[in-house]
Protein backbone atom coordinates (compact mmCIF):
# COMPACT_ATOMS: atom_id res chain seq x y z
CA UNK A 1 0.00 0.00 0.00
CA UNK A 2 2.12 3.11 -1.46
CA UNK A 3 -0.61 5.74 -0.66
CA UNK A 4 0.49 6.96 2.39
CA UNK A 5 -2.70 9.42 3.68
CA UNK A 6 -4.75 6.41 2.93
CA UNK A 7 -2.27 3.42 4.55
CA UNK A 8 -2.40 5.84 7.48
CA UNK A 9 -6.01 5.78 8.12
CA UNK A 10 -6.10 1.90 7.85
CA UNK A 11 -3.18 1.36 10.13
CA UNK A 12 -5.62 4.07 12.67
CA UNK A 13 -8.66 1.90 11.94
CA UNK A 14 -6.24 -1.04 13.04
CA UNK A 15 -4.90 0.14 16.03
CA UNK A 16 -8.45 1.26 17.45
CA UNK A 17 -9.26 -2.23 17.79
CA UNK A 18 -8.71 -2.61 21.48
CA UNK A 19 -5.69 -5.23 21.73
CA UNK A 20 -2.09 -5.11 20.54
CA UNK A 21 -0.37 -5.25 17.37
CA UNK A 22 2.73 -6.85 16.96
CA UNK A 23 4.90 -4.61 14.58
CA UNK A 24 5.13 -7.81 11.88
CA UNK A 25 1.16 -8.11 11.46
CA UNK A 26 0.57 -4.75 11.06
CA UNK A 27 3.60 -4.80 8.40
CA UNK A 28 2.06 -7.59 6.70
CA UNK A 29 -1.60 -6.62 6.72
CA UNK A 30 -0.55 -2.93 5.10
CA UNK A 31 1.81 -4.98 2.79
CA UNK A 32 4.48 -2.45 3.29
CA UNK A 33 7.84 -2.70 5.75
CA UNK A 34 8.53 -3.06 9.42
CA UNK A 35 10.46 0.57 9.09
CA UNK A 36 7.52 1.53 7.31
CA UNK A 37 5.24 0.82 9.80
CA UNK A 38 7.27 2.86 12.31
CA UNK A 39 7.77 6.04 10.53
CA UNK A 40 3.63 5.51 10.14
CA UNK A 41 3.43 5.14 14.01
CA UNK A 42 5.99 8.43 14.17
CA UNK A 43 3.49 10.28 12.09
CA UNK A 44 -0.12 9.52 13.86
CA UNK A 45 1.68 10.61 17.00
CA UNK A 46 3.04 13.67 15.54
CA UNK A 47 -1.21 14.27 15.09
CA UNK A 48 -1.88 13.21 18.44
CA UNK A 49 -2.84 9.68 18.07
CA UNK A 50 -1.14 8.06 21.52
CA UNK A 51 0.06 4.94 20.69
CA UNK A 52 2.28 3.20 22.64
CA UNK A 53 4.76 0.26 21.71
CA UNK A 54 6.45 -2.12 24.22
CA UNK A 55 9.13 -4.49 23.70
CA UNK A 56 10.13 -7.87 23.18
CA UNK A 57 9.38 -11.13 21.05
CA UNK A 58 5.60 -10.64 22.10
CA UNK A 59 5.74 -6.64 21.54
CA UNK A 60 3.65 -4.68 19.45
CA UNK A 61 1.25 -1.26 18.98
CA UNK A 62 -1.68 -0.12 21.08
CA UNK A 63 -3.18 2.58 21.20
CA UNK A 64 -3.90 4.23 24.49
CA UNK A 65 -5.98 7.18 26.35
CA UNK A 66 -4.15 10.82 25.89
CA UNK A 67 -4.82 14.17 26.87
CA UNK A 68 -7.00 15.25 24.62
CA UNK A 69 -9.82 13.38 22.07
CA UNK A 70 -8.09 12.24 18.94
CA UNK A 71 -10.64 12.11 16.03
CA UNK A 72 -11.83 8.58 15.66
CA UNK A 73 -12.43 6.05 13.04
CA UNK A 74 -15.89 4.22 13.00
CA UNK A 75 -16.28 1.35 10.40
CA UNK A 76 -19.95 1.18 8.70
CA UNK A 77 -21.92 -0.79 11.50
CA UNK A 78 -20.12 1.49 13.97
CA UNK A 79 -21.07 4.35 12.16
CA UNK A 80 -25.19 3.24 12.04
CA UNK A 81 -24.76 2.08 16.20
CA UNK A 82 -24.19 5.43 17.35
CA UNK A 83 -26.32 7.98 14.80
CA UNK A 84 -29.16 5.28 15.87
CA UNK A 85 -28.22 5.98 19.74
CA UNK A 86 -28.10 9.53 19.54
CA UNK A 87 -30.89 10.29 17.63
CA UNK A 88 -33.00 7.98 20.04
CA UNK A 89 -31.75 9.95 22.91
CA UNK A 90 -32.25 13.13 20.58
CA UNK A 91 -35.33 12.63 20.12
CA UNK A 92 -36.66 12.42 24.02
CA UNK A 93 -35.65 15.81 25.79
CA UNK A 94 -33.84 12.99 28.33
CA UNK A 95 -32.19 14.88 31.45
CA UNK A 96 -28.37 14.37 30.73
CA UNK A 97 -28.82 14.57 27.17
CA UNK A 98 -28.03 17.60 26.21
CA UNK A 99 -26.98 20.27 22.99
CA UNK A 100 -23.15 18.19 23.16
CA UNK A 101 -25.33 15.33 21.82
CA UNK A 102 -27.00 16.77 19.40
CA UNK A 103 -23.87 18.74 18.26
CA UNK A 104 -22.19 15.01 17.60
CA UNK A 105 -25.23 13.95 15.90
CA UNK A 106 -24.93 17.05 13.29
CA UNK A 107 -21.44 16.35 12.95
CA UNK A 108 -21.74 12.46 12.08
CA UNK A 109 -25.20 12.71 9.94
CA UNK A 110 -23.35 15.31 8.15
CA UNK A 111 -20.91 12.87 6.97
CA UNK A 112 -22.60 9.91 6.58
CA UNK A 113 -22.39 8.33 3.14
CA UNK A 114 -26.47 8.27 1.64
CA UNK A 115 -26.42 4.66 2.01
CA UNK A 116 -25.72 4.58 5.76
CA UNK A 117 -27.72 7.36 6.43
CA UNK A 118 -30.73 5.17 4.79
CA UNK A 119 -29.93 2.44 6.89
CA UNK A 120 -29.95 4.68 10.07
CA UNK A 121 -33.69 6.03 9.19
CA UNK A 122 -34.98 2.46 8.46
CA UNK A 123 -33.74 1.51 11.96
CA UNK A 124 -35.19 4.17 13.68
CA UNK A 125 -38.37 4.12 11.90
CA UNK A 126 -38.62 0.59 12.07
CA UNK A 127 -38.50 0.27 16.09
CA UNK A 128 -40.67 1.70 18.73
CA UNK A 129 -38.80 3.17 21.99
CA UNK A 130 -40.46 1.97 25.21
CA UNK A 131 -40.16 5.25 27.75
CA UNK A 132 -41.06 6.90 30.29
CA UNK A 133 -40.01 10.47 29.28
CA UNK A 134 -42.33 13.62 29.77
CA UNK A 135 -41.38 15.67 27.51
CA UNK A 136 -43.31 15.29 23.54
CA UNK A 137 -40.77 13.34 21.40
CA UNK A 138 -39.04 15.46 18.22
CA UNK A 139 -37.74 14.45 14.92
CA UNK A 140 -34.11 14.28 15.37
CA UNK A 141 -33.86 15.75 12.14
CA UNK A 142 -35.20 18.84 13.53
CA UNK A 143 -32.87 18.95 15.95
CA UNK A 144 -29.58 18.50 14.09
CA UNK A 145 -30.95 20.94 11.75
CA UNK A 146 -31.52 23.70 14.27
CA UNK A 147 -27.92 22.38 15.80
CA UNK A 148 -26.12 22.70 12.50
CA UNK A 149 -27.48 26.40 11.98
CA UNK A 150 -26.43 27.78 15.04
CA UNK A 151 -23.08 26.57 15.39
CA UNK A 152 -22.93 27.75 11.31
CA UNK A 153 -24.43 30.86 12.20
CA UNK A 154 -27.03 30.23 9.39
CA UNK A 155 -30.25 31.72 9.15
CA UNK A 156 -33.38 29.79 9.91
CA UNK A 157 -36.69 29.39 8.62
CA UNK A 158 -39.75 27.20 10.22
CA UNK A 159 -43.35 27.19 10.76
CA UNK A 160 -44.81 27.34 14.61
CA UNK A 161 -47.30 26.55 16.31
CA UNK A 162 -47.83 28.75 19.71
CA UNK A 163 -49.57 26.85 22.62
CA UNK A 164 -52.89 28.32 21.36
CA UNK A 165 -52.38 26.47 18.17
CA UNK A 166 -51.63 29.56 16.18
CA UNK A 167 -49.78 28.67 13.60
CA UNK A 168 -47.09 31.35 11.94
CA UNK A 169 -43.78 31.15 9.43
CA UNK A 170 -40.74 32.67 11.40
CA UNK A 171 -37.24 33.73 10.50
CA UNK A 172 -34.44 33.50 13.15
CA UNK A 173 -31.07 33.90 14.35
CA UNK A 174 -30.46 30.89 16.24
CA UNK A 175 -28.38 31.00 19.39
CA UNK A 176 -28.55 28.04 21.40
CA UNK A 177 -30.35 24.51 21.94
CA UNK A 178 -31.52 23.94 25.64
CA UNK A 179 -32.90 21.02 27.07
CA UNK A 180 -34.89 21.61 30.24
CA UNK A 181 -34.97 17.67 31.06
CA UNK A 182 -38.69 17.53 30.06
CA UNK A 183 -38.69 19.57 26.16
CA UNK A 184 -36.25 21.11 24.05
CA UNK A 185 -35.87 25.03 23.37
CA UNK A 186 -34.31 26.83 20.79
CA UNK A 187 -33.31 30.52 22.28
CA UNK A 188 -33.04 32.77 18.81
CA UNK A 189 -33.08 36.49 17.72
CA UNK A 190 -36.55 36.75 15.91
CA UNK A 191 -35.94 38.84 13.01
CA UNK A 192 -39.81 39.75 12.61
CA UNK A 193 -40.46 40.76 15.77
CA UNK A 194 -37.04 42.35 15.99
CA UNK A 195 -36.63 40.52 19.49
CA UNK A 196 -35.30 37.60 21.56
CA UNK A 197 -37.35 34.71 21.60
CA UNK A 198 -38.01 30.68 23.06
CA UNK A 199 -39.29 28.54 20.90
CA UNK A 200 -40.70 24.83 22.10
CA UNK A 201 -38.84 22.78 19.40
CA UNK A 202 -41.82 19.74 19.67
CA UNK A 203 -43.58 22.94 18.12
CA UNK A 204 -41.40 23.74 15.35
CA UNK A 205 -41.96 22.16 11.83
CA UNK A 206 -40.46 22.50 8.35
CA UNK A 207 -36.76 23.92 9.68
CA UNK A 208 -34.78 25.03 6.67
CA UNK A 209 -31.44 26.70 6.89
CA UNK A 210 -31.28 30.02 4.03
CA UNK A 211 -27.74 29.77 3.75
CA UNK A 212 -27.29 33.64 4.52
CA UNK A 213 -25.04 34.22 7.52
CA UNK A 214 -25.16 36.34 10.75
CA UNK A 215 -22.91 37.78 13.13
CA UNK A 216 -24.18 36.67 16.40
CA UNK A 217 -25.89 39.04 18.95
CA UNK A 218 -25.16 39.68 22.34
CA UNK A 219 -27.72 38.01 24.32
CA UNK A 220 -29.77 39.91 27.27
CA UNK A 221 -28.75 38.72 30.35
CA UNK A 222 -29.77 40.29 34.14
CA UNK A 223 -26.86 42.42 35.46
CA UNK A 224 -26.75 42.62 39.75
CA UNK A 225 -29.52 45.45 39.37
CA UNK A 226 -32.51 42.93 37.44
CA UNK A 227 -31.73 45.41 34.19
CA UNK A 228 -31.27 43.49 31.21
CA UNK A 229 -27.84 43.94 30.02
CA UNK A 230 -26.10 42.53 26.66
CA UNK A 231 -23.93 39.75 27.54
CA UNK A 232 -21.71 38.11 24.79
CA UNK A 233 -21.48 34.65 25.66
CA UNK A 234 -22.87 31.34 25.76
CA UNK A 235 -24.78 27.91 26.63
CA UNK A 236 -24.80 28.92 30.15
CA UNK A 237 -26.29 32.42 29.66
CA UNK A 238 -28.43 30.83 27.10
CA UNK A 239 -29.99 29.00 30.03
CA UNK A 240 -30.67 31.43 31.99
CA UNK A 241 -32.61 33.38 29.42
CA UNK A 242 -34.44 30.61 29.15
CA UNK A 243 -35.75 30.28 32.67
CA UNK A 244 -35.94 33.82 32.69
CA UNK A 245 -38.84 33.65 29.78
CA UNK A 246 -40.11 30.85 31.72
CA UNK A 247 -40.52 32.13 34.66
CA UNK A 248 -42.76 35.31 32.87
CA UNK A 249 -44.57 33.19 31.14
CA UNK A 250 -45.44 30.55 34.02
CA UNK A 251 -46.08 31.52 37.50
CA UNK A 252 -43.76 30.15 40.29
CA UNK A 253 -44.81 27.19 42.29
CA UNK A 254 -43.64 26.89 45.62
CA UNK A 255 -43.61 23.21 46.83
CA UNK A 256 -43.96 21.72 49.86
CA UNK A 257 -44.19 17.94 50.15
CA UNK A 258 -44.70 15.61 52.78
CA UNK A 259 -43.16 12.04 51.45
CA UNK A 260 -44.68 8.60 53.39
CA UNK A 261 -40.51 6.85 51.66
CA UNK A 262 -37.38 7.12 52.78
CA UNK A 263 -35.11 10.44 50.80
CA UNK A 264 -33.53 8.18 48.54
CA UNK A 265 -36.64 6.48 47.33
CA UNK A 266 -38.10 9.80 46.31
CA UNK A 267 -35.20 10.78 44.67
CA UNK A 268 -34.63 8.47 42.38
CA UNK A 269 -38.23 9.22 41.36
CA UNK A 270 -38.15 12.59 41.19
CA UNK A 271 -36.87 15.20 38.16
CA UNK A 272 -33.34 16.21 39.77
CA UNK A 273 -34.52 19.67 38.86
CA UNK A 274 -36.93 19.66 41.32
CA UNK A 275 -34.31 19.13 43.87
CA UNK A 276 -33.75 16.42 46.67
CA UNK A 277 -36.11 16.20 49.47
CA UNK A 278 -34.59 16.01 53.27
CA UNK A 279 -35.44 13.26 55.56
CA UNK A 280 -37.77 14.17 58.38
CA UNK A 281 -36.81 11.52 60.78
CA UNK A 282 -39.75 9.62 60.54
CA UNK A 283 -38.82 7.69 57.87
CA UNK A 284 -40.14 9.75 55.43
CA UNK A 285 -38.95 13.09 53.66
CA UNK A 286 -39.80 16.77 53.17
CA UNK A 287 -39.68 18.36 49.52
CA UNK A 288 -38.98 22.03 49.90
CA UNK A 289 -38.69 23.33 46.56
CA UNK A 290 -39.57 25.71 43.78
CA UNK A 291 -40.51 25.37 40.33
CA UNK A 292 -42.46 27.18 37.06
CA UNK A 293 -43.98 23.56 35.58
CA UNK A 294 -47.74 23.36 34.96
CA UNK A 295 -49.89 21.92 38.02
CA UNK A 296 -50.63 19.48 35.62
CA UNK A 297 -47.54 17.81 34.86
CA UNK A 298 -46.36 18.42 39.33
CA UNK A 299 -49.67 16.81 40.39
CA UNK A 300 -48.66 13.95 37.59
CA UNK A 301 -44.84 13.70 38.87
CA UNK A 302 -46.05 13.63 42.22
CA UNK A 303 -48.22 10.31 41.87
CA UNK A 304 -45.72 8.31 39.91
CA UNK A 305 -43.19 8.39 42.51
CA UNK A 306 -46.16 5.63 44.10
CA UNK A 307 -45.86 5.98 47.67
CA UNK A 308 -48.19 8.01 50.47
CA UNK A 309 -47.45 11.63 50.37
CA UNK A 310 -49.18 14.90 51.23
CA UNK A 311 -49.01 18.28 50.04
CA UNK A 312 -48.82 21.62 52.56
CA UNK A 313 -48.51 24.28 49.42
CA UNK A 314 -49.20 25.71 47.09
CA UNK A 315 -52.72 26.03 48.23
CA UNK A 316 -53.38 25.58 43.98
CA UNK A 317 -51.84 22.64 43.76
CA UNK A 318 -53.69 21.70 46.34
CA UNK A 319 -57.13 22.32 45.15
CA UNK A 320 -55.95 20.64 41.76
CA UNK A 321 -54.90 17.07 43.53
CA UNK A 322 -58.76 17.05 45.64
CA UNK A 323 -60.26 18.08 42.12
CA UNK A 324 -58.22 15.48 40.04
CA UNK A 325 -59.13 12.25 43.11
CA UNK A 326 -62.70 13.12 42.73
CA UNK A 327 -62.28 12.51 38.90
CA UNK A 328 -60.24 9.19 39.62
CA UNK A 329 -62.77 7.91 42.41
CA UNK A 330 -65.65 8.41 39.88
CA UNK A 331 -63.45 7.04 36.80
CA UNK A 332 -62.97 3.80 39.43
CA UNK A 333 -66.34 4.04 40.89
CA UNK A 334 -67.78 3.95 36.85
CA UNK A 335 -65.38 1.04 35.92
CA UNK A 336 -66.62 -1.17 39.08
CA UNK A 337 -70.53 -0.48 38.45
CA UNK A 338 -69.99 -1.41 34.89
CA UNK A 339 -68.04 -5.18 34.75
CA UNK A 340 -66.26 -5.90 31.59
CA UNK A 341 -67.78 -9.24 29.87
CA UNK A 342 -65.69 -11.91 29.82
CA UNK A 343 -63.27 -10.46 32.58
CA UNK A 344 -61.49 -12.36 34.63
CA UNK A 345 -62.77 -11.73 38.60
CA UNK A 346 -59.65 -11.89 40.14
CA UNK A 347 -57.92 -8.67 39.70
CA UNK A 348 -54.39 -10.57 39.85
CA UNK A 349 -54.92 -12.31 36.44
CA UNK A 350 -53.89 -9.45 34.58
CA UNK A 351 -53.20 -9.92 30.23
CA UNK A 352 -49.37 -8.97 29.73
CA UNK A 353 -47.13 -9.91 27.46
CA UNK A 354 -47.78 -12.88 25.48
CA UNK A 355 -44.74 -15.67 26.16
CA UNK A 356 -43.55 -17.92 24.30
């Protein structure tokens, strides 16, 4: 193999395999010299590659963790393995999955040869995710198109739908992808209403990317006063911004929740950004927290952690959890007085899964 660029990327391919590589394979796989094959090793760690060589009859190449992140090499099935992975966790607003992983998903769907990148949709369209996010799903493709305009600095256009199901055609400067945990929001200068906006991307439909460029804006932030200043930053500020808008455009709720299961329990069932409740010493635990989500969706998290608990505020939330258990105890109360035909008596016989 005389080409050297290309010997060099198949001796890398090689080497990521994760054992070692005595010198006279690699030489005789590449079809080229022992020397050969050391000048090659010289040159991937003149680019950073780390690869380390020990000695001896058994000796050989590995290659190793370093400093920093070497670009990698990903075969086809490789390739397909982790554009289906991201763009299943894309496609969830999943807490801990955040813009980094949609930035990598741009990055390897924009190089994906057409065939692979068919492969990757039939996948994906072909299975059904079983979870138990909150949050509405999106097309990743949405998502890595939003992604690939801001870092570009590229112009957007896209139809949305406000939560009174007006529907309007926007322009933007996008900034920055946040993900709350529960939904995904793109945080953009709005170029028709000459003005910072939030837009729900579970809302947004038909993203296309003009091509024309923009210099980005400084971004409003709060200075120590509560004045909006122009910061010049990034996803950080771009956060706050976006609780800022949320907190206008949703009232605060201030929690207080009596838990009948020990901290931990509750915890693990809980939204982390809702916080950690404190034990009381009674073997249950105290949630003292604040948040701007819709009683709705608290009263809803509040159930599925399934134990006893009790809430001392908001008084709204309150009055939403006695109106919602009359609605269940007459939804029960209905089911009971009506018997299904055909059901089975014993409530334990349930119909799951069929096995085989």
């Amino acid at each position: 193999m005389s080409d050297t660029p290309a010997r060099l990327l198949k001796l890398l391919s090689l080497l990521q395999t994760p054992r070692e590589w005595p010198g006279g394979e690699l030489a005789e796989r590449l079809d080229v010299s022992p020397r050969t094959i050391r000048r090659d090793i010289d040159r991937l760690r003149d680019l950073g590659y780390p690869v380390e060589a020990s000695r001896g009859s058994v000796g050989g190449y590995r290659l190793v963790a370093g400093a920093a992140m070497p670009p990698l090499l990903l075969d086809d099935e490789e390739a397909v393995a982790i554009a289906v992975g991201l763009r299943a966790g894309a496609g969830h607003a999943i807490e801990g999955v955040d813009e980094a992983s949609v930035r990598a998903l741009a990055k390897l769907e924009q190089v994906l040869p057409s065939r692979l990148r068919h492969r990757v949709s039939a996948l994906q369209n072909a299975t059904v995710p079983l979870t138990r996010g909150d949050g509405s799903t999106i097309d990743p493709r949405t998502l890595t198109t939003l992604a690939s305009a801001a870092t570009g600095r590229e112009r957007l256009r896209f139809a949305y739908r406000s939560g009174d199901g007006t529907r309007t055609k926007r322009q933007v400067e996008p900034y920055r992808l946040v993900s709350t945990g529960q939904r995904w929001y793109l945080v953009a200068y709005d170029l028709g209403r000459e003005d910072w906006r939030t837009f729900r991307v579970d809302r947004v439909g038909e993203p296309y990317a003009t091509g024309a460029r923009f210099t980005p804006r400084p971004l409003p932030v709060e200075g120590a006063g509560g004045d909006a200043e122009r910061g010049n930053t990034g996803s950080g500020d771009a956060a706050r911004f976006l609780a800022r808008s949320m907190r206008r455009m949703q009232p605060e709720l201030r929690l207080d929740v009596r838990f009948g299961a020990p901290a931990e329990f509750v915890t693990a069932r809980l939204p982390a950004h809702l916080g950690a409740p404190e034990p009381d010493g009674e073997g249950g635990c105290r949630l003292r927290a604040s948040c701007t989500d819709s009683l709705e969706w608290v009263a809803l998290r509040l159930a599925l952690v399934d134990c006893e608990f009790s809430v001392q505020g908001p008084p709204q939330l309150v009055a939403y959890l006695e109106g919602l258990g009359a609605r269940l105890t007459r939804a029960a109360a209905g089911a009971a007085a009506e018997p299904r035909q055909g059901a089975d008596p014993d409530p334990r016989h349930g119909t799951g899964p069929e096995q085989g």
